[in-house]
C-alpha atoms as a PDB file:
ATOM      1  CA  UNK A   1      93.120 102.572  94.229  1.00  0.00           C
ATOM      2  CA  UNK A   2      95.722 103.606  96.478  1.00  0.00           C
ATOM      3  CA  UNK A   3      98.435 106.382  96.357  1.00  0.00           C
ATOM      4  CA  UNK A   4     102.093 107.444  97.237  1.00  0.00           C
ATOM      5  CA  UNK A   5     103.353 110.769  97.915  1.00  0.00           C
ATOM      6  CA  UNK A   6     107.276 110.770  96.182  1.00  0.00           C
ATOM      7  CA  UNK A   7     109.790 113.587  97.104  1.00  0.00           C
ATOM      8  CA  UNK A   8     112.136 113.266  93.825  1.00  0.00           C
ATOM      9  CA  UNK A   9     115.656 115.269  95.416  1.00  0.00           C
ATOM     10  CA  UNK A  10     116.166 117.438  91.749  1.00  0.00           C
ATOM     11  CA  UNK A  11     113.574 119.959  91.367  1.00  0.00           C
ATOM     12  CA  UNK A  12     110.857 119.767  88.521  1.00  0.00           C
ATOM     13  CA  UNK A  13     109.259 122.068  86.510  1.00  0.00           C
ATOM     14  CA  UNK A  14     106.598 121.667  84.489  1.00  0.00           C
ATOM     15  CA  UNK A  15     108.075 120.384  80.923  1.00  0.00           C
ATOM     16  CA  UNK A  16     110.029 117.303  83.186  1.00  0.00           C
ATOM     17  CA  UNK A  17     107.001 116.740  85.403  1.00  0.00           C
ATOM     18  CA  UNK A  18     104.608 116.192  82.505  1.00  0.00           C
ATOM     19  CA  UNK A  19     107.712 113.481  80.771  1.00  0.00           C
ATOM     20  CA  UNK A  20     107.523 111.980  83.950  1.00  0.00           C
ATOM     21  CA  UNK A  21     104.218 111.990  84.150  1.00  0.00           C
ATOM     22  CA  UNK A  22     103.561 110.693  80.406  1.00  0.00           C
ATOM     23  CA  UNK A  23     106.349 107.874  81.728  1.00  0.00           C
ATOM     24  CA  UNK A  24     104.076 106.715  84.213  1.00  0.00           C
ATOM     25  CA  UNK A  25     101.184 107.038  82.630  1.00  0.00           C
ATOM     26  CA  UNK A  26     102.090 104.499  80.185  1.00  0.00           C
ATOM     27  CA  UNK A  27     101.148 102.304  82.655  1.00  0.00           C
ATOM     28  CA  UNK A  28      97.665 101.266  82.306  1.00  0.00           C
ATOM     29  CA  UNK A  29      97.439 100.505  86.385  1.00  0.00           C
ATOM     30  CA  UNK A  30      99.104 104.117  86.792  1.00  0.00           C
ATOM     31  CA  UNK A  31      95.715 106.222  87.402  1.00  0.00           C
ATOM     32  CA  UNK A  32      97.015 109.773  87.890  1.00  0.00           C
ATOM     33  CA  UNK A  33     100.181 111.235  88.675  1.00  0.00           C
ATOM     34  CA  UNK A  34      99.743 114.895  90.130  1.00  0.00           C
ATOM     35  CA  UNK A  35     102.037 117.786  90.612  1.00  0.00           C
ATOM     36  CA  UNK A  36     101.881 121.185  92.408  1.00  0.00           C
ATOM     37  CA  UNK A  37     104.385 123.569  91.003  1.00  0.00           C
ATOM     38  CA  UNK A  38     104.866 125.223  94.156  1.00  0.00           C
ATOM     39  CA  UNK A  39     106.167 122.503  95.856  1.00  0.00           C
ATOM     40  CA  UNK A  40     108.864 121.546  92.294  1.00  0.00           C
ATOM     41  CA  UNK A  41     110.147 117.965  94.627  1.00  0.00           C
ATOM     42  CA  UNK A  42     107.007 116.199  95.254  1.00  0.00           C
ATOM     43  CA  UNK A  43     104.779 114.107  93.770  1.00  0.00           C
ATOM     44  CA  UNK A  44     101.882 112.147  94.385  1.00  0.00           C
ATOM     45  CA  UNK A  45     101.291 109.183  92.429  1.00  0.00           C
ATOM     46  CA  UNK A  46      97.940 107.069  92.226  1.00  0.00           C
ATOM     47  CA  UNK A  47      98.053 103.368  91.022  1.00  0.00           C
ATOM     48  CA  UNK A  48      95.958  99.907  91.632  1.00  0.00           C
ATOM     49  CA  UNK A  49      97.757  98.126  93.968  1.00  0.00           C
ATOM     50  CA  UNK A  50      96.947  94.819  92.881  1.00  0.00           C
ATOM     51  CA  UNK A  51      98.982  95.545  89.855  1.00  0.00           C
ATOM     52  CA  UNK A  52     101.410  98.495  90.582  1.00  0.00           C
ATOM     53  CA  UNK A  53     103.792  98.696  93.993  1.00  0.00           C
ATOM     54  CA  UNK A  54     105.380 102.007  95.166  1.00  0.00           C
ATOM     55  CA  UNK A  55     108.936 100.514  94.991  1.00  0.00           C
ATOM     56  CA  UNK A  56     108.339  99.902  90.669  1.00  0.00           C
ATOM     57  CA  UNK A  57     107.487 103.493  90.716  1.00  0.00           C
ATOM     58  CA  UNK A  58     110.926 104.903  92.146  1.00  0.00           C
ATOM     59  CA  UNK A  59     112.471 102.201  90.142  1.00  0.00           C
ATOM     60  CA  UNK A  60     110.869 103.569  87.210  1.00  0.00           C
ATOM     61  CA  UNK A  61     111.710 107.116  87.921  1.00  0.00           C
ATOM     62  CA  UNK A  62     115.108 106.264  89.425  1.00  0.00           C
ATOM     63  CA  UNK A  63     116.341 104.857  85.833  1.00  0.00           C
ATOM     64  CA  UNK A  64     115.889 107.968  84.418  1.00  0.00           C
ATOM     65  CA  UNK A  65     118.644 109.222  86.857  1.00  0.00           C
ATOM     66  CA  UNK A  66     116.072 110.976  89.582  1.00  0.00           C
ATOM     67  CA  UNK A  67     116.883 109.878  93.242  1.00  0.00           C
ATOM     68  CA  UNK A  68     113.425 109.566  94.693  1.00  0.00           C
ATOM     69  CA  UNK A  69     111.727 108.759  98.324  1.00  0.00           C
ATOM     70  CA  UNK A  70     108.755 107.796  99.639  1.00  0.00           C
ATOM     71  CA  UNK A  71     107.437 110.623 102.168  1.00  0.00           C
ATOM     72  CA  UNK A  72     103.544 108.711 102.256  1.00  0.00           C
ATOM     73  CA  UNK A  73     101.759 105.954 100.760  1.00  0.00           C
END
């Protein structure tokens, strides 16, 4: 398993995290997707790399109108 930390530029709260996280977690090669409501911009995203990259993540979240970047992976 491997995991990317995402900075998403609009600010979250919880309601939009957990759609984004339901989003992702459609995915069966999506293994967690964690949030920290103090810090409403980041994200940290767990996946199986032989299946999921970090670049269909933030294309996944960026059709849904979020600009995102990768801040560690």
């Amino acid at each position: 398993m491997h995991a990317v930390n995402l900075y998403i530029d609009e600010t979250q709260n919880q309601n939009s995290f957990q759609n984004l996280k339901s989003g992702l977690m459609m995915d069966s090669h999506v293994e967690n997707v964690a949030f920290n409501s103090k810090m409403p911009h980041d994200m940290l995203v767990e996946y199986d790399e032989a299946f999921v990259t970090p670049t269909s993540i933030i294309n996944q979240l960026e059709s849904q109108g979020l600009h995102v970047d990768v801040v560690g992976g």
